[in-house]
Protein backbone atom coordinates (compact mmCIF):
# COMPACT_ATOMS: atom_id res chain seq x y z
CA UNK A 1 0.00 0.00 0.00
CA UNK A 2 1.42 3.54 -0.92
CA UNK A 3 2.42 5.39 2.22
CA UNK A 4 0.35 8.66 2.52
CA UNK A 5 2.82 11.94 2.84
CA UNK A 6 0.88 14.40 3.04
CA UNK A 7 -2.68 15.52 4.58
CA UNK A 8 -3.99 15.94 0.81
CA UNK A 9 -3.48 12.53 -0.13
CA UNK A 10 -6.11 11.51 2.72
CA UNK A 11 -9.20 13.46 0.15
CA UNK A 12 -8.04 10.12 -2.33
CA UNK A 13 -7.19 7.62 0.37
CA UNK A 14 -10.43 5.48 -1.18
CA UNK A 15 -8.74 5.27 -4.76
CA UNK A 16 -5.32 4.19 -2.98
CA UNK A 17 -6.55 1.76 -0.41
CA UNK A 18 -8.31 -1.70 -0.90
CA UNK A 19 -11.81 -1.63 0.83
CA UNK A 20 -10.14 -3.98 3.74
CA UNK A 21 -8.43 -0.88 4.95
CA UNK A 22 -11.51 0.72 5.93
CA UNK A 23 -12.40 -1.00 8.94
CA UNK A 24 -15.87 0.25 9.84
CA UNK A 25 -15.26 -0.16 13.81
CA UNK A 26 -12.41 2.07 13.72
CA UNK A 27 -13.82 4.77 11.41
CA UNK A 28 -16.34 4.88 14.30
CA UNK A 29 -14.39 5.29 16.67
CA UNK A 30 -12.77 7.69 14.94
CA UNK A 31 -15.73 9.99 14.38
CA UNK A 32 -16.55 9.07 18.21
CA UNK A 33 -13.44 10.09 19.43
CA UNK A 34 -13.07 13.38 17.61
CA UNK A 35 -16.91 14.49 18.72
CA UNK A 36 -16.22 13.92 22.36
CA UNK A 37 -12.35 14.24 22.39
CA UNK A 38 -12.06 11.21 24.76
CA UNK A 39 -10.84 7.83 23.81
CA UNK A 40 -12.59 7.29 27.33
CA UNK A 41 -15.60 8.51 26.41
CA UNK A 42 -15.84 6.64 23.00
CA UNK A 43 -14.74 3.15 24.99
CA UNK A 44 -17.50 3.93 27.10
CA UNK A 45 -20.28 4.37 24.29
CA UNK A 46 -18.80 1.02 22.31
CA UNK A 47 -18.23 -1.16 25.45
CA UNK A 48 -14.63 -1.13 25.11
CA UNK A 49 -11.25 -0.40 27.05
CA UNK A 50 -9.91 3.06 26.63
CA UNK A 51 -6.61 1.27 26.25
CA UNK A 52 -8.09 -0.94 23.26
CA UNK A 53 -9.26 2.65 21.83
CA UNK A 54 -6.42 3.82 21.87
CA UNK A 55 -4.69 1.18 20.08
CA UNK A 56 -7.39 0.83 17.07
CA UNK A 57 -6.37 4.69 16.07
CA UNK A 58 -2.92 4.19 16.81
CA UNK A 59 -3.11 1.64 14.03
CA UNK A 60 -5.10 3.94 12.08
CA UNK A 61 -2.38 6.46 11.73
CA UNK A 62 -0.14 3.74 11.54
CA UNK A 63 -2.31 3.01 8.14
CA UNK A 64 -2.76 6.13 6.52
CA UNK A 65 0.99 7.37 7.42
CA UNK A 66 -0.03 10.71 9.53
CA UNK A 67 -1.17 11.35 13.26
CA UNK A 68 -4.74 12.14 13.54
CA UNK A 69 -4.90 13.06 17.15
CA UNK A 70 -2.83 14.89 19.56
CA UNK A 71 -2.71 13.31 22.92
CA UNK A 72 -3.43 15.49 26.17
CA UNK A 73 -3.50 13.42 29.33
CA UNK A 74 -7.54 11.89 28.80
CA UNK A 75 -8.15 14.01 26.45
CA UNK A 76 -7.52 14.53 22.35
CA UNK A 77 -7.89 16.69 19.43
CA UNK A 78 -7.78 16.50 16.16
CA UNK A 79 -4.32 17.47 14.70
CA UNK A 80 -4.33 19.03 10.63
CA UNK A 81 -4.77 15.85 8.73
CA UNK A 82 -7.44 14.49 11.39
CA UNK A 83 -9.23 17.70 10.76
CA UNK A 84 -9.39 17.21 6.86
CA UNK A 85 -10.38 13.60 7.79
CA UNK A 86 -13.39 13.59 9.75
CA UNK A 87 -15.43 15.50 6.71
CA UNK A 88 -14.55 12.20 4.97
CA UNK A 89 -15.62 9.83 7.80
CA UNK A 90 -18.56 11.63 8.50
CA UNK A 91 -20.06 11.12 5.22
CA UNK A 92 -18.68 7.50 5.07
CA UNK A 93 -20.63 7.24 8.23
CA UNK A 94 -24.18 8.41 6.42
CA UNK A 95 -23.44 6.03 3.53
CA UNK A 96 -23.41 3.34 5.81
CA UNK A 97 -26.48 4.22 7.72
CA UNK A 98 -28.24 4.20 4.47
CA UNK A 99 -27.12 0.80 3.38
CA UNK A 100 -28.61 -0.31 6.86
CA UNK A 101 -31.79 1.35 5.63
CA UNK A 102 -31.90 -0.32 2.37
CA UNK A 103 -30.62 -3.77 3.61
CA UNK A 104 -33.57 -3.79 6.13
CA UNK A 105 -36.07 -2.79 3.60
CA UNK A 106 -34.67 -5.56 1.13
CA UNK A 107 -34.81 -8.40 4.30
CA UNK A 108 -38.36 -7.58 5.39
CA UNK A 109 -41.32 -9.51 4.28
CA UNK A 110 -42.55 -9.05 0.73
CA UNK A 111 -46.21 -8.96 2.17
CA UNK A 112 -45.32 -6.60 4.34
CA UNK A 113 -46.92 -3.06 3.68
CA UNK A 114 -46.74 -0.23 5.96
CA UNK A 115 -48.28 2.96 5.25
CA UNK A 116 -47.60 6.63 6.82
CA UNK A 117 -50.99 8.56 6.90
CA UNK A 118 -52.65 11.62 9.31
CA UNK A 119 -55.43 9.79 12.53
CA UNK A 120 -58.16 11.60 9.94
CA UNK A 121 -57.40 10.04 6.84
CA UNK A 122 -57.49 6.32 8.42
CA UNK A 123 -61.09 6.71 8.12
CA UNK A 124 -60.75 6.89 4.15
CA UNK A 125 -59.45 2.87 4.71
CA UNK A 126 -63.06 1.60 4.90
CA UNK A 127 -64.31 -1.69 6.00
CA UNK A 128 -65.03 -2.67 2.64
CA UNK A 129 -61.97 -1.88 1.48
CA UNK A 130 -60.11 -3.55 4.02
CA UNK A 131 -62.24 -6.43 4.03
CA UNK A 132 -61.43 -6.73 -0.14
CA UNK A 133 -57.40 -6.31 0.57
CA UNK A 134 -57.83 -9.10 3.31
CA UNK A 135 -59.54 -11.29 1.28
CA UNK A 136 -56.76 -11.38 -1.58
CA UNK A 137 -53.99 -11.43 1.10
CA UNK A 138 -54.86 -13.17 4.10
CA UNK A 139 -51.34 -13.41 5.42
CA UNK A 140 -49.96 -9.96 4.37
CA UNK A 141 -48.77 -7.87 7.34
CA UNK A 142 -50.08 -4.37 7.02
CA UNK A 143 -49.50 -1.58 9.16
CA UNK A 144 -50.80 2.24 9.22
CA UNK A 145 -49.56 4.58 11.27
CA UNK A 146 -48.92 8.75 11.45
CA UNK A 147 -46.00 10.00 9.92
CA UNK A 148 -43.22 11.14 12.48
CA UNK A 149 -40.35 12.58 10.76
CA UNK A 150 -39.17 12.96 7.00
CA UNK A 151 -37.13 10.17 7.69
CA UNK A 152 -39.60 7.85 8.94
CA UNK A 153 -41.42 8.59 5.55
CA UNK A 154 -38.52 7.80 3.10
CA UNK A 155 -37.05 4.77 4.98
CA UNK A 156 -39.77 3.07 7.20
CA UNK A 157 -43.47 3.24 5.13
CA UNK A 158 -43.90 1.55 1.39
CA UNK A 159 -45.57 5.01 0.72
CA UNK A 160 -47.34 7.98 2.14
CA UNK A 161 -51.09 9.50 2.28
CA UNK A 162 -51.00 13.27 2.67
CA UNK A 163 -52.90 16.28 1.79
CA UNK A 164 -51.66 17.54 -1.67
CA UNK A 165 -50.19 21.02 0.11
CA UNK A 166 -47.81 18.48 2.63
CA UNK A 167 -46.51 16.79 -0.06
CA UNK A 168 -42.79 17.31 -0.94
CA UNK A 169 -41.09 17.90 -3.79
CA UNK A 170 -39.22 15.36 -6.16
CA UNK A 171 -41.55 12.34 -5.36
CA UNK A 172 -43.40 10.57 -7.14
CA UNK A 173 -47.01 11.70 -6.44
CA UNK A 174 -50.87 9.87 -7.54
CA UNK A 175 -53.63 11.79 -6.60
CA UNK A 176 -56.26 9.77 -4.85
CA UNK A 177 -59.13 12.22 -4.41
CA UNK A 178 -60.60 16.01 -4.24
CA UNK A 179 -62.57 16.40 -0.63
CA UNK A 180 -64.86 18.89 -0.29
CA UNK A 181 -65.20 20.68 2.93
CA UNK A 182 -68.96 21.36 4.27
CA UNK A 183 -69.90 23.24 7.63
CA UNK A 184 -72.13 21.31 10.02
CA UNK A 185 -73.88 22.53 13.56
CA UNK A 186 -76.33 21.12 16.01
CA UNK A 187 -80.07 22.52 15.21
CA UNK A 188 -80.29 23.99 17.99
CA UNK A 189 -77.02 26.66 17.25
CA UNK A 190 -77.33 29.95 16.61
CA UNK A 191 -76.53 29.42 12.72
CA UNK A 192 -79.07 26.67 12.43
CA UNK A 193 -81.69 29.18 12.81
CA UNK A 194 -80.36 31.09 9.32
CA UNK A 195 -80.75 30.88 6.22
CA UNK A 196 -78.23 31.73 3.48
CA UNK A 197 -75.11 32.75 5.38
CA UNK A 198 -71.80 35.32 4.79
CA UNK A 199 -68.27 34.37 5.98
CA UNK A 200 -68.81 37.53 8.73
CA UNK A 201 -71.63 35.25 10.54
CA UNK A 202 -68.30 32.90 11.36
CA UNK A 203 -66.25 35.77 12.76
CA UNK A 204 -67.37 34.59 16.65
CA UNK A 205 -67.88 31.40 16.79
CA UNK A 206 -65.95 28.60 18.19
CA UNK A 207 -64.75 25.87 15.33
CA UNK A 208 -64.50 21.78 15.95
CA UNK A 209 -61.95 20.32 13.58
CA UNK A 210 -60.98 16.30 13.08
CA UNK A 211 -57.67 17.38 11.46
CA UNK A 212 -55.47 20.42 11.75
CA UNK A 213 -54.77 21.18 8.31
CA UNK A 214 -58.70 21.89 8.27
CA UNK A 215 -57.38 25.10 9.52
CA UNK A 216 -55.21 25.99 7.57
CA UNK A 217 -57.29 25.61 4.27
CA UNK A 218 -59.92 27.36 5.99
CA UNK A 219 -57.72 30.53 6.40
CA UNK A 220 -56.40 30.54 3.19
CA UNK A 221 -59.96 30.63 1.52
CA UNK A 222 -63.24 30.48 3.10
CA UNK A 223 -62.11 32.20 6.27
CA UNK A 224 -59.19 34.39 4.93
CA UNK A 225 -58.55 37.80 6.89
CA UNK A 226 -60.66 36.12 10.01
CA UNK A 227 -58.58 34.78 12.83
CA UNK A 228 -59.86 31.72 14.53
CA UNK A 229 -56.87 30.02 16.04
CA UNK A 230 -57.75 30.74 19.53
CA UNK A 231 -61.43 29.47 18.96
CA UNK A 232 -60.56 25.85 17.64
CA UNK A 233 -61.34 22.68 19.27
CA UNK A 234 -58.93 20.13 17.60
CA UNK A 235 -60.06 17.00 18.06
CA UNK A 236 -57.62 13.50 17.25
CA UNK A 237 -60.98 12.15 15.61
CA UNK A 238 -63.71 12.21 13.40
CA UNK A 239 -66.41 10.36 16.15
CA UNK A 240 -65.07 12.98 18.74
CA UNK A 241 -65.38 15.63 16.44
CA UNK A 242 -69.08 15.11 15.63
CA UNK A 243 -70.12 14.18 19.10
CA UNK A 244 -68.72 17.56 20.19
CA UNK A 245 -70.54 19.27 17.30
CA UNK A 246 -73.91 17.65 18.52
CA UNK A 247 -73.79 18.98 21.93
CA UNK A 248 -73.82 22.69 20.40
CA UNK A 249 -70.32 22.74 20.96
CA UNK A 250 -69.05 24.71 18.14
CA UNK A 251 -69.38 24.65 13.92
CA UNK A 252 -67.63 21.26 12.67
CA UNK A 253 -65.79 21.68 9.64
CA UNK A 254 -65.93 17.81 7.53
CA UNK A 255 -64.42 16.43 4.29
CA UNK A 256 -67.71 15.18 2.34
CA UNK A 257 -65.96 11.34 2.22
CA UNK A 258 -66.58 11.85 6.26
CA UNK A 259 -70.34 12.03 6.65
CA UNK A 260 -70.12 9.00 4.13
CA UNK A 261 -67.89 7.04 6.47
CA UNK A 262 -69.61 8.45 9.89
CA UNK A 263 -73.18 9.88 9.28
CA UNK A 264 -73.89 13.00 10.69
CA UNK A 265 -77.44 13.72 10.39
CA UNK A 266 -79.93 14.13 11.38
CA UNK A 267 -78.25 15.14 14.63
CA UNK A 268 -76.51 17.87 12.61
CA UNK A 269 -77.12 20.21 9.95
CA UNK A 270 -75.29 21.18 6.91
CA UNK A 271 -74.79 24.81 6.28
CA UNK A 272 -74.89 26.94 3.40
CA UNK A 273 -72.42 29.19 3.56
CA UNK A 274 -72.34 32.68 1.52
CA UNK A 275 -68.76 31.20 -0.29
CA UNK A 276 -67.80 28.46 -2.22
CA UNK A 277 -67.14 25.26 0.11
CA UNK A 278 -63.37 25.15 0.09
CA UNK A 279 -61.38 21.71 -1.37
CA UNK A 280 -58.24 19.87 -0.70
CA UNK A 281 -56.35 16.58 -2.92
CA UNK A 282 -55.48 13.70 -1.49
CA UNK A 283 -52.33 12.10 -2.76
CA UNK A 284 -49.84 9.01 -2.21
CA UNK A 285 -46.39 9.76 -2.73
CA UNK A 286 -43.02 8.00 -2.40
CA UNK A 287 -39.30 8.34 -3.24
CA UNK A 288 -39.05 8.25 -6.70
CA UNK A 289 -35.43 6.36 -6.27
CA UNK A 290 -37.41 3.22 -4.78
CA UNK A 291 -40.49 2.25 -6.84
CA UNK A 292 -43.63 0.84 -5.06
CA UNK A 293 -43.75 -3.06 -4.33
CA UNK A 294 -46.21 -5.23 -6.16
CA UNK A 295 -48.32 -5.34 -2.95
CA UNK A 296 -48.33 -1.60 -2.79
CA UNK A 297 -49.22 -1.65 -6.11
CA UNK A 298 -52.32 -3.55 -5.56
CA UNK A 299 -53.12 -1.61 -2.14
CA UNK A 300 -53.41 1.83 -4.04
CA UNK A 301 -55.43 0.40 -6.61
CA UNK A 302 -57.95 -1.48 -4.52
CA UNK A 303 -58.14 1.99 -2.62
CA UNK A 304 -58.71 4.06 -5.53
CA UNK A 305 -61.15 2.05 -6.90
CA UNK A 306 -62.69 2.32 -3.31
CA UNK A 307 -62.72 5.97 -3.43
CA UNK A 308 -64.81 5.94 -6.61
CA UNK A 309 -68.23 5.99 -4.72
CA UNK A 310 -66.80 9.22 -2.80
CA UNK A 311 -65.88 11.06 -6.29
């Protein structure tokens, strides 16, 4: 192996070394060692001596042909080349988190399907529909849950339901379905005693919501210039919602595919509001570097052909 002489020479240490070189338990300790700057520290965190530490990165300068730390009693820094280095390892050490990623995707069960979708929107997964994916794939594992971080939805879900504004860009994106939002209040409210209504008749009133992009829509059209945000009852479901609505709680704000799902009258009514009822997209989406499985595949279209009687 060509001795390294210089600090520059580390930038093309992967063209000059064979891959055995590149331990992956001492590049970790490497990039350990330099965050803390403690060989102690980073023996503690791996379950090693500080001694045995020590010796890994003595044999990695030994390798590359330059010191990479400067020893102070327990503690170490980084000397010139180590400083150039750790760039290097810590992108070496996202590469090999995302092979983990991908490797566990590729070992987990081809009937598995897990989905990433908002508490409202698990409503949209009907009975029937269910009932139909069952039937063609009795021992498929599926699994729905809300989405928790942007990484959770690229690495951990087959794909993602979302409201067309949440989706991001450079996916691949299939829209499922236009909802219509309608405005619904006990008979007994205020506004069930009027007839055709203007958006300033809303300016007072308190506002029960399933879902808190309902809010958000709201503001940006049917609402816009009102503010509302400290007259909101958010509520983590659509039952709740409408149960709240019934006691005379507030005006509940509903997707149409809602009151097909969970009926609303005629313990509610609908109103008819001076504006144009406002409307969102629902859309799947996914990384557009890793294509849908074949169960996926089927999922979607079993849903969208469940979706038909809501279009």
């Amino acid at each position: 192996m060509p001795k390294l002489n210089s600090i520059h020479d580390i930038e093309n240490v992967t063209a000059l070394c064979p891959p055995e070189v590149f331990d992956s338990k001492r590049l970790l300790m490497f990039y350990l060692a330099a965050r803390d700057g403690s060989f102690a520290m980073t023996a503690a965190q791996l379950g090693l001596s500080p001694s045995a530490v020590s010796h890994s990165m003595r044999s990695l300068e030994e390798e590359l042909g330059l010191a990479l730390f400067r020893r102070n009693g327990p503690h170490v820094t980084l000397t010139g080349a180590g400083l150039r280095l750790l760039p290097i390892i810590e992108e070496l050490m996202q590469c090999m988190k995302k092979i983990r990623q991908e490797m566990a995707l590729l070992d987990s069960r081809s009937d598995q399907l897990r989905i990433a979708l908002p508490q409202v929107l698990q409503s949209l997964m009907g009975s029937s529909m269910l009932g139909s994916f069952r039937e063609c794939f009795p021992a498929a594992l599926l699994e729905m849950g809300v989405p928790v971080s942007c990484e959770q939805k690229e690495h951990l879900v087959d794909f993602t339901i979302q409201y067309e504004a949440e989706v991001p860009a450079g996916v691949v994106r299939r829209d499922l379905i236009k909802e219509t939002l309608h405005l619904y209040v006990a008979p007994f409210h205020p506004l069930g005693q009027h007839g055709r209504l203007k958006v300033e008749d809303f300016s007072d009133l308190w506002w029960i919501l399933p879902e808190k992009g309902i809010l958000e829509t709201l503001k940006s059209t049917f609402l816009k210039g009102i503010h509302i945000e400290q007259r909101v009852w958010n509520l983590p479901d659509v039952r709740g919602a409408i149960d709240l609505a019934t006691e005379g709680q507030g005006v509940l704000c509903l997707p149409d595919w809602c009151t097909s799902v969970h009926p609303v009258e005629p313990a509610l009514i609908r109103l008819n509001p001076f504006l144009e009822a406002p409307t969102r997209t629902i859309s799947a989406w996914w990384p557009a570097e890793r294509p849908l499985s074949w169960i996926a595949e089927v999922f979607l279209s079993l849903l969208d052909g469940d979706l038909e009687k809501f279009r």
